[in-house]
C-alpha atoms as a PDB file:
ATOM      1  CA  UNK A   1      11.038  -1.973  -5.290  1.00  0.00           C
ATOM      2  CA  UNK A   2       9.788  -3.224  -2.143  1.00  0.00           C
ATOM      3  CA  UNK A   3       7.330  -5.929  -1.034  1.00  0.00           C
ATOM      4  CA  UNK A   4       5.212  -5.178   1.677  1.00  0.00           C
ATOM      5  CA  UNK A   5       2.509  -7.689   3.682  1.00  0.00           C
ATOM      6  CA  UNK A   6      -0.408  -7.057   5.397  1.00  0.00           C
ATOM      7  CA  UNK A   7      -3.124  -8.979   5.874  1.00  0.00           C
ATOM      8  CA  UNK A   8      -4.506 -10.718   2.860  1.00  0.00           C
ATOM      9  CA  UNK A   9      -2.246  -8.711   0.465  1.00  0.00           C
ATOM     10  CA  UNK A  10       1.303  -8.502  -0.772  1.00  0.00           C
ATOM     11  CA  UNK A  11       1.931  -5.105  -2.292  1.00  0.00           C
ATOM     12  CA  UNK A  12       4.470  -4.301  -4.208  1.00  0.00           C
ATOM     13  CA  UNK A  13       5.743  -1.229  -4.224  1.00  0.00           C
ATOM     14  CA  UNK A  14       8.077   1.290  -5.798  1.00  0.00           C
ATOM     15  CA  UNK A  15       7.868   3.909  -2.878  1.00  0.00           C
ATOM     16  CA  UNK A  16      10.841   3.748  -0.611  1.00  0.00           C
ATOM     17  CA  UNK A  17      10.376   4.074   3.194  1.00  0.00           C
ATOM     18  CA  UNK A  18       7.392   3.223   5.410  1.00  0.00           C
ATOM     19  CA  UNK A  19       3.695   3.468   4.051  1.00  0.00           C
ATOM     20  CA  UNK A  20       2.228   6.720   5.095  1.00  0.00           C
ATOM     21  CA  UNK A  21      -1.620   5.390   5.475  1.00  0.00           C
ATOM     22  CA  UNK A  22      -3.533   2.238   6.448  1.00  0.00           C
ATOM     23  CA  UNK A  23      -6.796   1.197   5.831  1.00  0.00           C
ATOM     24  CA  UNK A  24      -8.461  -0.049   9.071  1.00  0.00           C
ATOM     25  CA  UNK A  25     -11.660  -1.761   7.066  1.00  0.00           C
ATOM     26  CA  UNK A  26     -11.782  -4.504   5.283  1.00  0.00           C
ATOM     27  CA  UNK A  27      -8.636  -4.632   2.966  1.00  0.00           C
ATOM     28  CA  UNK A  28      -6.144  -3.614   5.604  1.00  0.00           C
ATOM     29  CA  UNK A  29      -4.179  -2.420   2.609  1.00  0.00           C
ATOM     30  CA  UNK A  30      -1.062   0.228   3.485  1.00  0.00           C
ATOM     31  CA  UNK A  31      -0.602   3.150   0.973  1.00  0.00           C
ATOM     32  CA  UNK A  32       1.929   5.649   0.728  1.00  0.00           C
ATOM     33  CA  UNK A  33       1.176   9.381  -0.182  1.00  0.00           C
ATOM     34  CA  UNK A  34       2.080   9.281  -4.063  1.00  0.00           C
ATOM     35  CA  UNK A  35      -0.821   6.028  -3.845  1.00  0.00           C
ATOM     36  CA  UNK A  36      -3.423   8.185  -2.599  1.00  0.00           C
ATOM     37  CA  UNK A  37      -5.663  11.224  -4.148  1.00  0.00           C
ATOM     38  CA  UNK A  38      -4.422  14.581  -3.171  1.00  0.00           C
ATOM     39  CA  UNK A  39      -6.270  17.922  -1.884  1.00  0.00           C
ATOM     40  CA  UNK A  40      -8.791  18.429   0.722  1.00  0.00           C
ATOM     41  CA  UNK A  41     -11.124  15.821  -0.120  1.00  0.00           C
ATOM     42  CA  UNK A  42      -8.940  12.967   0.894  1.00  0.00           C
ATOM     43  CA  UNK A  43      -8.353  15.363   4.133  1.00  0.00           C
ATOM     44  CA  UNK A  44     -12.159  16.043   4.927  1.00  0.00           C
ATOM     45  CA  UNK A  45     -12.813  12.204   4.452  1.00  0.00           C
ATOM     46  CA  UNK A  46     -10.210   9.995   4.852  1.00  0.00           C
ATOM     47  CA  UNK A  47     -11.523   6.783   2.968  1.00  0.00           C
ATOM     48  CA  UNK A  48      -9.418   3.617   1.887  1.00  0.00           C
ATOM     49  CA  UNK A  49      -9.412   3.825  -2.829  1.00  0.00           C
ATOM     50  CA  UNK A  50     -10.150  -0.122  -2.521  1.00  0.00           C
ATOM     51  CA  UNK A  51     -12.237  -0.473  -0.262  1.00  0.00           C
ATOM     52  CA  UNK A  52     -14.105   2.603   1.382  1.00  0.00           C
ATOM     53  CA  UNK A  53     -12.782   2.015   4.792  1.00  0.00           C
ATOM     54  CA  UNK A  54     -11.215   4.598   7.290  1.00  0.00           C
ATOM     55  CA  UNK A  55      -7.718   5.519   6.340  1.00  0.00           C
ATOM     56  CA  UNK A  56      -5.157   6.302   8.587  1.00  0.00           C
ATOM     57  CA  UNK A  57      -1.328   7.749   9.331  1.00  0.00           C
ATOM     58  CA  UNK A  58      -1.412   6.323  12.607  1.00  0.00           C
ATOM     59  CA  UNK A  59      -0.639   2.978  11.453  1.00  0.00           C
ATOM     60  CA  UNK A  60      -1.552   0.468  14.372  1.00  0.00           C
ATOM     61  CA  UNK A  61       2.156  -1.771  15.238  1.00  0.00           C
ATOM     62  CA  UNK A  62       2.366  -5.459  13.454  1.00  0.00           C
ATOM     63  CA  UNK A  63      -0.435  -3.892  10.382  1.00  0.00           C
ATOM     64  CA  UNK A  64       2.478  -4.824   7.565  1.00  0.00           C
ATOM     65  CA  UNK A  65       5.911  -6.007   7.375  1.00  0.00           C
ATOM     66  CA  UNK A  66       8.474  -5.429   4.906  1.00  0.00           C
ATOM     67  CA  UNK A  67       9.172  -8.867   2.944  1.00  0.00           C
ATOM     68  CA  UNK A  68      11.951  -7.398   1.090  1.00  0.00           C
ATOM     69  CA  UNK A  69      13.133  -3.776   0.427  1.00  0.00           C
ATOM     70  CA  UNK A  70      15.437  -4.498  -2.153  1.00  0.00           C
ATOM     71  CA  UNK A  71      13.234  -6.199  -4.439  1.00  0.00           C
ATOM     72  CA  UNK A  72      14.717  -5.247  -7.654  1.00  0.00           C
ATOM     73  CA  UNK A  73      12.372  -4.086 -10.583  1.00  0.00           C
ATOM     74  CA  UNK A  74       9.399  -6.071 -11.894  1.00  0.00           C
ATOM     75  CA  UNK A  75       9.274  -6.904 -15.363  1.00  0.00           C
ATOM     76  CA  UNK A  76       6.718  -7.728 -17.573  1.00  0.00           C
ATOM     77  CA  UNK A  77       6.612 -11.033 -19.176  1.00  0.00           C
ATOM     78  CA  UNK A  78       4.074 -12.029 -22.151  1.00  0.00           C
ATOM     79  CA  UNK A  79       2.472 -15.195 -21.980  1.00  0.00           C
ATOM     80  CA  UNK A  80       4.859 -16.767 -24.925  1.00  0.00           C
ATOM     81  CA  UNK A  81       7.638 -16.089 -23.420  1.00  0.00           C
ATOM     82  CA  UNK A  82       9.394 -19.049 -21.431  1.00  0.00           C
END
């Protein structure tokens, strides 16, 4: 697990290694390849699955940084529990 910032998000993230795409509109998320929809759609029109903005593998320098790459696993906690 991983934790991963960009602007206005903090993703977390069981993909190892370096996001593979980042949206340049208005979430700025990062995705990796098992994130996004496969085939040639995705290819022909390379749009962001939050927000609709232009996705891209170049990923411009300083778009994320890696809080922590060793984040452990999350676990799910019910509301009773303290």
């Amino acid at each position: 697990m991983q934790i991963v910032k960009t602007r206005g998000h903090l993703i977390y993230s069981a993909n190892q290694g370096v996001p593979s795409h980042a949206c340049l509109g208005s979430c700025q998320k990062v995705w990796w390849t098992d994130d996004l929809p496969s085939g040639p759609a995705i290819m022909a029109n390379p749009a962001c699955p939050q927000c609709g903005g232009l996705l891209t593998m170049d990923i411009p320098p300083g778009h994320y940084s890696v809080i922590s790459s060793d984040a452990g696993t999350m676990k799910k906690k019910r509301c009773n529990d303290h």
